[in-house]
C-alpha atoms as a PDB file:
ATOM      1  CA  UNK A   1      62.737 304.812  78.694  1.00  0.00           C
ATOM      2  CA  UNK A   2      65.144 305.675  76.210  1.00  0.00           C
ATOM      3  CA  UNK A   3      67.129 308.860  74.993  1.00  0.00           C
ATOM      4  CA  UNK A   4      68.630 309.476  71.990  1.00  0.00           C
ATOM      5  CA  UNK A   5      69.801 312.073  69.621  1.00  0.00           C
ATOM      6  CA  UNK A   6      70.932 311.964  65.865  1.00  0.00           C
ATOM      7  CA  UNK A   7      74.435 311.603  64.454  1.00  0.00           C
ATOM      8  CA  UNK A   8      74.171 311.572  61.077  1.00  0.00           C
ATOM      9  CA  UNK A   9      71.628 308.647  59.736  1.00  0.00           C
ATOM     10  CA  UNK A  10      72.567 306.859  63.100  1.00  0.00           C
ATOM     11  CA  UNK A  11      70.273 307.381  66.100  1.00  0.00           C
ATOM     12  CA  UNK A  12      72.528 307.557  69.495  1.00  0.00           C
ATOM     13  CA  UNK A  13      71.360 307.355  72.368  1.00  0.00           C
ATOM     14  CA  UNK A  14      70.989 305.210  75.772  1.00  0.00           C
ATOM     15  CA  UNK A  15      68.066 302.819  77.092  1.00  0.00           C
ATOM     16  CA  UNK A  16      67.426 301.548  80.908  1.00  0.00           C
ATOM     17  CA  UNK A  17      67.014 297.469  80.936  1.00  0.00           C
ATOM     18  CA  UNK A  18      67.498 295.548  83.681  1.00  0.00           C
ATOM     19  CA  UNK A  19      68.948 297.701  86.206  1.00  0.00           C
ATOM     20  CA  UNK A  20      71.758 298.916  83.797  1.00  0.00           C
ATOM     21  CA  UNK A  21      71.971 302.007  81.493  1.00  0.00           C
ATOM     22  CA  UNK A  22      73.331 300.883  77.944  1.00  0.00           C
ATOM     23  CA  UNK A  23      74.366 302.611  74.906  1.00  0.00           C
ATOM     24  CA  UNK A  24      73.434 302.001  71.352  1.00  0.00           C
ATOM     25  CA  UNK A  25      73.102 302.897  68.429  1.00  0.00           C
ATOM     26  CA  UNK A  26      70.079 302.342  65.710  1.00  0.00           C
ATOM     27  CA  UNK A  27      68.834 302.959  62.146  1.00  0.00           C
ATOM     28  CA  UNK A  28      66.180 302.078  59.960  1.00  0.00           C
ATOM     29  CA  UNK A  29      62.335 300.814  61.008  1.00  0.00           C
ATOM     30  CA  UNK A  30      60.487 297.883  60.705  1.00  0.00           C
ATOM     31  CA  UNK A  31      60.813 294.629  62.408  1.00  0.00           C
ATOM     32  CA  UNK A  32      64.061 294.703  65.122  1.00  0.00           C
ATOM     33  CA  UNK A  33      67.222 293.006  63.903  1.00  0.00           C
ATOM     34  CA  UNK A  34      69.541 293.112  67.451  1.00  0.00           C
ATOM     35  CA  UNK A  35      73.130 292.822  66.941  1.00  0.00           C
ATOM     36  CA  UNK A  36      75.283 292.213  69.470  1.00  0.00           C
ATOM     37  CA  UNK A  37      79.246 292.404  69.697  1.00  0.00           C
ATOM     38  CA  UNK A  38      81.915 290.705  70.933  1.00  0.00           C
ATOM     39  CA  UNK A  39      85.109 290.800  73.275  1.00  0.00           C
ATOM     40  CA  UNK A  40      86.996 293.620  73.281  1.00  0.00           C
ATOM     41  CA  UNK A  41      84.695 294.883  70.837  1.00  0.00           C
ATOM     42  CA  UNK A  42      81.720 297.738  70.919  1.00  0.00           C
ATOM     43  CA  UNK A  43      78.905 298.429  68.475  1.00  0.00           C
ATOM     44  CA  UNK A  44      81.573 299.759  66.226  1.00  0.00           C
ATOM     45  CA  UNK A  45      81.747 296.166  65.250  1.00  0.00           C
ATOM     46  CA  UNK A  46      78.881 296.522  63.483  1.00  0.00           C
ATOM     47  CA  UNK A  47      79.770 299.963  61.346  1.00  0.00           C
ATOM     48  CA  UNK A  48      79.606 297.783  58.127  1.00  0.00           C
ATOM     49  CA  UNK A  49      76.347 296.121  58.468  1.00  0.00           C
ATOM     50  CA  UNK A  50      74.055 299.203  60.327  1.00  0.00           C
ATOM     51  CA  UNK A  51      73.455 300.294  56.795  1.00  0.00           C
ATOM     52  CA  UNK A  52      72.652 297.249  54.657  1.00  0.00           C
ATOM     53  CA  UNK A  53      70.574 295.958  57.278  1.00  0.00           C
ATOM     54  CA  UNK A  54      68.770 299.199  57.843  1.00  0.00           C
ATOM     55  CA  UNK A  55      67.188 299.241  54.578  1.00  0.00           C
ATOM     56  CA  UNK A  56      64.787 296.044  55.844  1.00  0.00           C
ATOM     57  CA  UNK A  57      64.722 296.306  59.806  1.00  0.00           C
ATOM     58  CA  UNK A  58      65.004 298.453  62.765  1.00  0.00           C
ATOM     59  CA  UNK A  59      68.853 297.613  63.545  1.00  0.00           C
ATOM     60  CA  UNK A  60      69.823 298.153  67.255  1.00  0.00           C
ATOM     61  CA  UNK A  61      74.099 297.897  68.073  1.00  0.00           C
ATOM     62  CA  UNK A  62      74.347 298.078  71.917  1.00  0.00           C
ATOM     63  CA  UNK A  63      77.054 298.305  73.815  1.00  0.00           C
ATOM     64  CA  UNK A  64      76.916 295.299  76.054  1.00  0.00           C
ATOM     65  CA  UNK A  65      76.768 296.181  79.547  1.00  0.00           C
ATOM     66  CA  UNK A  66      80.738 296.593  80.926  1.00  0.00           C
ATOM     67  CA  UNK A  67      81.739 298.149  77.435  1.00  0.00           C
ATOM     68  CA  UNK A  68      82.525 301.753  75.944  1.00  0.00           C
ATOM     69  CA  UNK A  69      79.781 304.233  77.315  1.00  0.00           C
ATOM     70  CA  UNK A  70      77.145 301.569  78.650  1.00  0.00           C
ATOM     71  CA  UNK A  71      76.816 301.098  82.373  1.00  0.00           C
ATOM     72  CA  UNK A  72      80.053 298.780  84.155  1.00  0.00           C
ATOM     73  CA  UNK A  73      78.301 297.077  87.445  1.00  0.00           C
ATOM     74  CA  UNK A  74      80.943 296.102  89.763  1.00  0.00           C
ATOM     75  CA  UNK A  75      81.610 292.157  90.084  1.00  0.00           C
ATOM     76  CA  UNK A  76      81.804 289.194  88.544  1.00  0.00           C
ATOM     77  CA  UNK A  77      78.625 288.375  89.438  1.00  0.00           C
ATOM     78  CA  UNK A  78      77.109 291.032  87.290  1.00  0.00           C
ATOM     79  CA  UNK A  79      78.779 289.576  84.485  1.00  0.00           C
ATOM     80  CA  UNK A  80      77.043 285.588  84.545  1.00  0.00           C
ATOM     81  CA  UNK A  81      74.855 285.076  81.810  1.00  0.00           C
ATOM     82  CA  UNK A  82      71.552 285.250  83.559  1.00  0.00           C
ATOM     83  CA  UNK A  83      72.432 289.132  83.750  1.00  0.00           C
ATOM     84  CA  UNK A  84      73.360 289.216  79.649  1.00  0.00           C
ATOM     85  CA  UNK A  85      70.553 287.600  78.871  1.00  0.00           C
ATOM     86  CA  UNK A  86      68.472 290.007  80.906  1.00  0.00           C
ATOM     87  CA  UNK A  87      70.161 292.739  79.419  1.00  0.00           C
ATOM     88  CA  UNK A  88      69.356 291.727  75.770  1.00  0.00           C
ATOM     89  CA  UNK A  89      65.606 290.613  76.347  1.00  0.00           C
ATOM     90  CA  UNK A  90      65.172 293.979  78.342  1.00  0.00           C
ATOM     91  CA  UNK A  91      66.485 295.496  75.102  1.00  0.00           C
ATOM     92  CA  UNK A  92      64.214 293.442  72.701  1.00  0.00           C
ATOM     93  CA  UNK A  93      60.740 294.637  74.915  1.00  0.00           C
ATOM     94  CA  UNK A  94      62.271 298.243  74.055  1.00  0.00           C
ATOM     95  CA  UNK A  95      62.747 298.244  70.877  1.00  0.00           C
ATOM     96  CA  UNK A  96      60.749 295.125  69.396  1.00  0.00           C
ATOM     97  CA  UNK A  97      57.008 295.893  68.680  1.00  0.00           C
ATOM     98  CA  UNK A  98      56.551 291.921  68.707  1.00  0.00           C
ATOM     99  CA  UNK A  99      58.500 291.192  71.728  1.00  0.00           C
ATOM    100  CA  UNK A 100      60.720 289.402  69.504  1.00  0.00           C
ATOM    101  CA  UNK A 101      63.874 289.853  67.084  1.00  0.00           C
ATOM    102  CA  UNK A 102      66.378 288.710  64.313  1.00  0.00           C
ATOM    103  CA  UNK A 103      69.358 288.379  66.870  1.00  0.00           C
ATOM    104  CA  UNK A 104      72.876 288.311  65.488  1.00  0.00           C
ATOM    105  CA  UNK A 105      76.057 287.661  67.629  1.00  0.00           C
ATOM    106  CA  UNK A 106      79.605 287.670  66.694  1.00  0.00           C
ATOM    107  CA  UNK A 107      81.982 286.295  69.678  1.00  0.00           C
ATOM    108  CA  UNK A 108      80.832 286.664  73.165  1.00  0.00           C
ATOM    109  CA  UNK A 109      77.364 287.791  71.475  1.00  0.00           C
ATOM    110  CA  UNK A 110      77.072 285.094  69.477  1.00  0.00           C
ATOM    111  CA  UNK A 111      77.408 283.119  73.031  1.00  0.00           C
ATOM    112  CA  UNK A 112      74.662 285.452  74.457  1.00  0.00           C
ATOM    113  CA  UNK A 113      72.586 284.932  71.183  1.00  0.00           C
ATOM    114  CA  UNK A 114      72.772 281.052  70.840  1.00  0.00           C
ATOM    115  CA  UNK A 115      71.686 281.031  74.590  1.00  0.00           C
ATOM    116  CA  UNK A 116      68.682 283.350  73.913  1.00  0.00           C
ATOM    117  CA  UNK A 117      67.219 281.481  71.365  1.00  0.00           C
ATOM    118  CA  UNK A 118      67.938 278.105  73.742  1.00  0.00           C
ATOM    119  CA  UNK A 119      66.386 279.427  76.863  1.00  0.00           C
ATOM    120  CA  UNK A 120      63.841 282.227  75.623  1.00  0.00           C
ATOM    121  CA  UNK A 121      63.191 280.882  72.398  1.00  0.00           C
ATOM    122  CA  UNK A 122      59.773 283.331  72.487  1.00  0.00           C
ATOM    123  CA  UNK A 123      62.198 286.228  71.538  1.00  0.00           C
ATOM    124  CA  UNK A 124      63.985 285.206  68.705  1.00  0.00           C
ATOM    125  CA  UNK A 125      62.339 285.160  65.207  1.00  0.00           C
ATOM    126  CA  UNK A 126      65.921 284.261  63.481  1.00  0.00           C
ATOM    127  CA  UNK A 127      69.220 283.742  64.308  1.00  0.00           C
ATOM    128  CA  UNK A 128      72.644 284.332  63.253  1.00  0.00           C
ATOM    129  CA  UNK A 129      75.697 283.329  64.760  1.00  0.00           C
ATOM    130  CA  UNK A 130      79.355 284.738  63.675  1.00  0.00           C
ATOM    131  CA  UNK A 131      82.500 282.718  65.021  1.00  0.00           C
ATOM    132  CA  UNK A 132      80.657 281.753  68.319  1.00  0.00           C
ATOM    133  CA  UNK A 133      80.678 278.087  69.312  1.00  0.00           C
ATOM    134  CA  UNK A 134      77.472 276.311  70.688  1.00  0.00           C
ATOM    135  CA  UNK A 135      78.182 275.135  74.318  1.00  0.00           C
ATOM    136  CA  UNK A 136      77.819 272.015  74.200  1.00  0.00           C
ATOM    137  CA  UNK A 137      79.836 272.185  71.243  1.00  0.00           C
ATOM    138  CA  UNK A 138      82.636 273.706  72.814  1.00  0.00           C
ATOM    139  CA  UNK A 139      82.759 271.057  75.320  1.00  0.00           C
ATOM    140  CA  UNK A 140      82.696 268.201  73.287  1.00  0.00           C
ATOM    141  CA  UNK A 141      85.888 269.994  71.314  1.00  0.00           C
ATOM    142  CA  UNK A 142      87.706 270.231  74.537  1.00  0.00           C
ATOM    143  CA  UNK A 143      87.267 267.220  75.676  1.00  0.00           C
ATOM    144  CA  UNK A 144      88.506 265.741  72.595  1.00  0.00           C
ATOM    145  CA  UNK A 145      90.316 268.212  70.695  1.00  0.00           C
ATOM    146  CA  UNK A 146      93.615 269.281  71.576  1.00  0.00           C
ATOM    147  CA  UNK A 147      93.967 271.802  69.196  1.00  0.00           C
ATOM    148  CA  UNK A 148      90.913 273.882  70.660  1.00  0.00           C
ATOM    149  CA  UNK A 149      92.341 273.375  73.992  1.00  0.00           C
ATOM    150  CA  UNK A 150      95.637 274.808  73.618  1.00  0.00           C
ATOM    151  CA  UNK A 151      93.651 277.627  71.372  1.00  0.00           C
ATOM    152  CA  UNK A 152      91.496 278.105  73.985  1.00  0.00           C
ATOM    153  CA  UNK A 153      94.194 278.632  76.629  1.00  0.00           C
ATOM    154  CA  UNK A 154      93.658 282.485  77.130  1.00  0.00           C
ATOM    155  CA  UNK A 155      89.911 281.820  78.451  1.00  0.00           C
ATOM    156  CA  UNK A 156      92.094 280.102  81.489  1.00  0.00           C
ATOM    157  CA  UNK A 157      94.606 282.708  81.513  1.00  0.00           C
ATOM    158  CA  UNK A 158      91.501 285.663  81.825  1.00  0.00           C
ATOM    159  CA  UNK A 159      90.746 283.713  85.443  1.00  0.00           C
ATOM    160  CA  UNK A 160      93.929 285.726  87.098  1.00  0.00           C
ATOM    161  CA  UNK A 161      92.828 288.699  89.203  1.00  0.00           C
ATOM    162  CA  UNK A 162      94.206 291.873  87.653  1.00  0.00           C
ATOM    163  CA  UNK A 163      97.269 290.030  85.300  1.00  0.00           C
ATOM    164  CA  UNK A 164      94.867 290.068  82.092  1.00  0.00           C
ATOM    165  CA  UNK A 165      93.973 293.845  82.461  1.00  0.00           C
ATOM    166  CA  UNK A 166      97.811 295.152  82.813  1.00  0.00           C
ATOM    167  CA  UNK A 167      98.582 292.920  79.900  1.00  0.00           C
ATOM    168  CA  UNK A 168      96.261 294.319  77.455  1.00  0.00           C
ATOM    169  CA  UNK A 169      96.470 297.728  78.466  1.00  0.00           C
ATOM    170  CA  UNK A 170     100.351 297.682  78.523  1.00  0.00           C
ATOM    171  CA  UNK A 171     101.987 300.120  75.724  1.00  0.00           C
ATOM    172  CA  UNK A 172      98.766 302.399  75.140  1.00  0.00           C
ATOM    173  CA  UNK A 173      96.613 298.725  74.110  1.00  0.00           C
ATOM    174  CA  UNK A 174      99.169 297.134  72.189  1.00  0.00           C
ATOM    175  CA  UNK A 175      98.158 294.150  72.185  1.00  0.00           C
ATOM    176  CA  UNK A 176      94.378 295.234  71.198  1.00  0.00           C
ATOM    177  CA  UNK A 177      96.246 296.518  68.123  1.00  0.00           C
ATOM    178  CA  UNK A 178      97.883 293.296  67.516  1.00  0.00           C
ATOM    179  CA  UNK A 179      94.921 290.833  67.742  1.00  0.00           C
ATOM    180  CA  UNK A 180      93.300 293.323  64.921  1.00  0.00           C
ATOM    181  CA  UNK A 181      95.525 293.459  62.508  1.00  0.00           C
ATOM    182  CA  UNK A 182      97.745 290.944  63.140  1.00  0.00           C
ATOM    183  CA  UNK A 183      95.005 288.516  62.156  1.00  0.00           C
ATOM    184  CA  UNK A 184      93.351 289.545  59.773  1.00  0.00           C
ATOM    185  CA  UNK A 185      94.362 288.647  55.843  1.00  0.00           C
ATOM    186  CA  UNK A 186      93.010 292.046  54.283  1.00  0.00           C
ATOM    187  CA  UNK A 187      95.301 294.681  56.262  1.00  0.00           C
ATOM    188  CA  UNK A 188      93.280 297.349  55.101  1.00  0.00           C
ATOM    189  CA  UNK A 189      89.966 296.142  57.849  1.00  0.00           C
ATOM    190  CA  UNK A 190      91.156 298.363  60.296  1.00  0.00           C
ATOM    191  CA  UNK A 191      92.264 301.773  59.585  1.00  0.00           C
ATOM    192  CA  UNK A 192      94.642 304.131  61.736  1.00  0.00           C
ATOM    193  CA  UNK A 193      90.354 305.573  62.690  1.00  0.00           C
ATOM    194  CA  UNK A 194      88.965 302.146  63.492  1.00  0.00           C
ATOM    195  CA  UNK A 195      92.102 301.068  66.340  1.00  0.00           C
ATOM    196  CA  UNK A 196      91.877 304.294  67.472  1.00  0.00           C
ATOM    197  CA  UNK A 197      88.102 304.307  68.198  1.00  0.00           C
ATOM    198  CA  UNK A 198      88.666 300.570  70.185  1.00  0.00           C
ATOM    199  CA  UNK A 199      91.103 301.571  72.209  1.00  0.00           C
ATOM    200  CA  UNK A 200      89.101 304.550  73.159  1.00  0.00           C
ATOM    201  CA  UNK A 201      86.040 302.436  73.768  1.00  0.00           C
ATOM    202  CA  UNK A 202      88.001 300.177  75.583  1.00  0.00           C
ATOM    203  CA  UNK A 203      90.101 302.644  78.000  1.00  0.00           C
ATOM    204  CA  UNK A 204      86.807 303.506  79.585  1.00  0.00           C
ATOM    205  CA  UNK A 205      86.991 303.792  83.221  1.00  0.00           C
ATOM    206  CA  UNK A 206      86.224 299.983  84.473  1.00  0.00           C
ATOM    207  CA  UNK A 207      85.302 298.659  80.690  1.00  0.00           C
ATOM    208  CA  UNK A 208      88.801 296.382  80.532  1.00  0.00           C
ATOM    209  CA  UNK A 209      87.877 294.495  84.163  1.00  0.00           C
ATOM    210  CA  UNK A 210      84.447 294.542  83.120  1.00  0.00           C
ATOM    211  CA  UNK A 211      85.146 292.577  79.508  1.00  0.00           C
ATOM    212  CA  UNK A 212      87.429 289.746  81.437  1.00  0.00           C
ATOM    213  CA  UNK A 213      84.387 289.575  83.903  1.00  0.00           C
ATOM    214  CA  UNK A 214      82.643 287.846  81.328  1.00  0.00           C
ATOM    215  CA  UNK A 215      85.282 284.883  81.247  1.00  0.00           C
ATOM    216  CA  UNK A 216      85.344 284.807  84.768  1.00  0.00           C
ATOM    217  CA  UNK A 217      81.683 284.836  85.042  1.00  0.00           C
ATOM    218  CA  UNK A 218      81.751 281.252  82.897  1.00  0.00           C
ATOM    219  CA  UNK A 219      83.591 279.938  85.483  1.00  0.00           C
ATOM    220  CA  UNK A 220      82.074 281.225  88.732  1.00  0.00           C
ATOM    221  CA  UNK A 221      77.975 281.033  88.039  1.00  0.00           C
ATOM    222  CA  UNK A 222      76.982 278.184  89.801  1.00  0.00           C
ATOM    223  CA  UNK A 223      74.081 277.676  87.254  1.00  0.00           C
ATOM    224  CA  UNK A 224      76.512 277.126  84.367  1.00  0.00           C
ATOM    225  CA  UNK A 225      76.249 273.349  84.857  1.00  0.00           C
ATOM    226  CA  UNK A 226      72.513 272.692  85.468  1.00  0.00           C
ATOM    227  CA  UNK A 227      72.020 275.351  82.562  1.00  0.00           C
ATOM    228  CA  UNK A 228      74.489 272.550  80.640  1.00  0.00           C
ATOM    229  CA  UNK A 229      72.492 269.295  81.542  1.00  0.00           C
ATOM    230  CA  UNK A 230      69.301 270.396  80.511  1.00  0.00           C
ATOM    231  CA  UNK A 231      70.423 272.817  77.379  1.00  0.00           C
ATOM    232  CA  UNK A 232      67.390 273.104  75.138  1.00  0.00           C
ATOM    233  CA  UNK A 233      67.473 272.617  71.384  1.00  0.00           C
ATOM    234  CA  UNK A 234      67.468 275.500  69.894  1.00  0.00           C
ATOM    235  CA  UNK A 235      64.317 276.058  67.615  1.00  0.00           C
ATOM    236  CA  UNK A 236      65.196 279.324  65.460  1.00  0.00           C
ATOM    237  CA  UNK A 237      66.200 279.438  61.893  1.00  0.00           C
ATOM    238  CA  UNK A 238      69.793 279.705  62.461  1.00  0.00           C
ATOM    239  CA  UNK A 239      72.702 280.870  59.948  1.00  0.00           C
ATOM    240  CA  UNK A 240      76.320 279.955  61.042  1.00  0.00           C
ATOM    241  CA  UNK A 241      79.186 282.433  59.659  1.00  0.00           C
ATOM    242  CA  UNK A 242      82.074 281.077  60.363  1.00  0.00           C
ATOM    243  CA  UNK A 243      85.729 282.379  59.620  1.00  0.00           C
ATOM    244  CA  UNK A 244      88.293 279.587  58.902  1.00  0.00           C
ATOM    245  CA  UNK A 245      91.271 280.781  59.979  1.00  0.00           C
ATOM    246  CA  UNK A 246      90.188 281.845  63.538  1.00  0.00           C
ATOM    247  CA  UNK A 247      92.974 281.627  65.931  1.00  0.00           C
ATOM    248  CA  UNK A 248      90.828 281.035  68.645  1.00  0.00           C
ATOM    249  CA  UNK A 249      88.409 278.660  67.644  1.00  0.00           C
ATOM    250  CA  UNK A 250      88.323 275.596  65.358  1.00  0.00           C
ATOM    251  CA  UNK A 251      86.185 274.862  62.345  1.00  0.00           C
ATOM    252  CA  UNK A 252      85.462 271.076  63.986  1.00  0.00           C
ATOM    253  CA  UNK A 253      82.704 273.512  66.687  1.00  0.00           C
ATOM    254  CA  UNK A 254      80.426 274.085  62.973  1.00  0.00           C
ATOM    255  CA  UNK A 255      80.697 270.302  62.810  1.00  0.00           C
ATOM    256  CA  UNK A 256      77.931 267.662  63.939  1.00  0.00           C
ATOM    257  CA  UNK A 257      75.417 270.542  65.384  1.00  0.00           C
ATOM    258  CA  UNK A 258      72.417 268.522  64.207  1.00  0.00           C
ATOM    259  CA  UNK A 259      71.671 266.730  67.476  1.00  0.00           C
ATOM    260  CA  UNK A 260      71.542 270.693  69.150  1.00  0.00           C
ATOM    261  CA  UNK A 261      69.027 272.677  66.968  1.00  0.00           C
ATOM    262  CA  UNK A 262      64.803 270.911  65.780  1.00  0.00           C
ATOM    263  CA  UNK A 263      66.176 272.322  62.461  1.00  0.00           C
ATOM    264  CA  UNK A 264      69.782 271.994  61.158  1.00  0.00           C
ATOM    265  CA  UNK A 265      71.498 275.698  61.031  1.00  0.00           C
ATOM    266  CA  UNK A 266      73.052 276.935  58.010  1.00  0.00           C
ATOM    267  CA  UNK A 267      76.525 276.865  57.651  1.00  0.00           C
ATOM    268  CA  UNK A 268      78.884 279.468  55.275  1.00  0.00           C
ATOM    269  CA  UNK A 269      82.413 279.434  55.644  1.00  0.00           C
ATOM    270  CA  UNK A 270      84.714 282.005  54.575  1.00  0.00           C
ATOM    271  CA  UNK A 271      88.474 281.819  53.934  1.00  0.00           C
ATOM    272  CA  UNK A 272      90.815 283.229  53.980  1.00  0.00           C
ATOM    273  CA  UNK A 273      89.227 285.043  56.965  1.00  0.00           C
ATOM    274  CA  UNK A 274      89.968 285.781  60.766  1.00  0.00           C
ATOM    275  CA  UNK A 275      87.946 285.566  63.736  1.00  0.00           C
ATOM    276  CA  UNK A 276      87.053 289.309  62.847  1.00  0.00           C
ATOM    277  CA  UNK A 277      84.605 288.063  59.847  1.00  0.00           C
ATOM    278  CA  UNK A 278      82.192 291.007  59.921  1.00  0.00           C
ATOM    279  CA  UNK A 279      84.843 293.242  59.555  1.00  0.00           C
ATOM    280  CA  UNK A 280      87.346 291.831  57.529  1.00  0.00           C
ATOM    281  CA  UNK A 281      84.881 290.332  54.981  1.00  0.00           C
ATOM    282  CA  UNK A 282      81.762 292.976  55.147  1.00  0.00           C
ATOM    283  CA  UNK A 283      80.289 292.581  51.550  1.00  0.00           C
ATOM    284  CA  UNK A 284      80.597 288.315  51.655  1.00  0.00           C
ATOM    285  CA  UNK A 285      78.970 288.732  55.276  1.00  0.00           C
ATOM    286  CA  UNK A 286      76.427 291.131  53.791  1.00  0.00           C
ATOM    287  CA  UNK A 287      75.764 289.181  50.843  1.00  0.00           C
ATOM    288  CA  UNK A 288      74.883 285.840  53.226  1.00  0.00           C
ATOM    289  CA  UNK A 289      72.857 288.211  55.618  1.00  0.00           C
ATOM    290  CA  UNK A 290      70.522 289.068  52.865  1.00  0.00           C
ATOM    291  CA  UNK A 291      69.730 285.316  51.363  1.00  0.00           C
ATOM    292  CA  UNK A 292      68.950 284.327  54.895  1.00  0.00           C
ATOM    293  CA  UNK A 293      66.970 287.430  56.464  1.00  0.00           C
ATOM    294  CA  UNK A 294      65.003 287.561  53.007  1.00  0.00           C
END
């Protein structure tokens, strides 16, 4: 069952899906187009894409379980992926008349998405991926790669009990403030408004622990490696947005993807761009939406 109430042309409100109570926000009707955020992100993420996509779909922004207003279980184990998944197919039989969706990911819901469409490929009618690598990908890179393994040091550093939180909430979420706009290339993505809204959404009672908890989760689910060795291809029509100058993730995970989809995804870069790419480049983003979700 779901609440809501109106805030403008956005619907806000709160749904119950597998055992948690999450926030979101929604506008438009029509077939459901699901976006889901990323770390340390909320639906806010989404602000600059609600509207375009509105005018074709029903467009639902949660708030992944752990962040802002949406429920924060207690655990690590609330945070492995079986639960996320859960989360986001409870969300789809809510809102979806079809029991399926157009699901789009940036970050950790990119991860979320991409596994989805691999594992429940019944609910997902397209895909889109922002600056999220495929797993297997992601492996492959580390093994080989050195540059994605030193850029992928923090996921390592995130395992510490407790370090990670007092870090990023030292100095009123300084750091939260420098991984914005310290990366981006246009300054003017994030307004004085927009940092102050994440940090808010972010200094939630239990939200911080709860958004490492996903890292920690990839480490401690003791499915993660049979979920590995039998990884399905995934069969969606799938678009891959990818930023060039993320500091976090290399370009060489968009590379050689054939062998892990029946149909090979779409790929759009866009430079000069951080790992922020719905936010920093909205209308480019927009634009590529539209030719593939025609």
């Amino acid at each position: 069952m779901a609440e809501k109430r109106q805030n403008g042309q956005l619907e806000d409100g709160f749904v119950e899906v597998n055992g948690v109570r999450l926030h979101y926000v929604r506008q438009g009707e029509g077939r459901l187009a699901l976006l889901l955020h990323g770390f340390p992100e909320f639906w806010y993420s989404w602000r600059h894409q609600l509207p375009f996509l509105a005018e074709r779909f029903l467009t639902v922004a949660p708030d992944l379980r752990g962040y802002n207003t949406s429920d924060k279980p207690r655990g690590v184990r609330s945070y492995f992926l079986e639960e996320l998944l859960g989360d986001v197919r409870g969300l789809i039989r809510a809102f979806g008349s079809e029991g399926k969706a157009t699901v789009i990911g940036h970050d950790w819901g990119g991860v979320i998405a991409m596994n989805l469409a691999a594992f429940y490929p019944e609910t997902v009618e397209r895909l889109v991926i922002m600056n999220a690598p495929h797993p297997l990908a992601y492996l492959r890179e580390l093994r080989r790669n050195p540059k994605q393994r030193r850029m992928g040091r923090y996921v390592f550093y995130f395992q510490l009990p407790g370090l990670p939180e007092r870090m990023i909430r030292r100095a009123h979420f300084r750091l939260l403030e420098r991984i914005f706009t310290g990366w981006v290339y246009r300054k003017e993505s994030f307004t004085p408004e927009d940092l102050r809204r994440f940090k808010q959404a972010l200094g939630q009672p239990g939200c911080l622990t709860a958004a490492v908890n996903y890292y920690r989760g990839l480490f401690r689910d003791p499915s993660a490696y049979r979920r590995l060795r039998r990884y399905p291809k995934i069969q969606a029509p799938t678009l891959i947005l990818w930023a060039e100058n993320d500091r976090a993730l290399t370009r060489e995970l968009t590379c050689n993807l054939e062998p892990y989809f029946t149909q090979p995804p779409r790929v759009r870069y866009l430079a000069p761009c951080s790992h922020w790419v719905q936010q920093e480049q909205p209308e480019e983003v927009n634009r590529l939406l539209g030719e593939f979700l025609c």
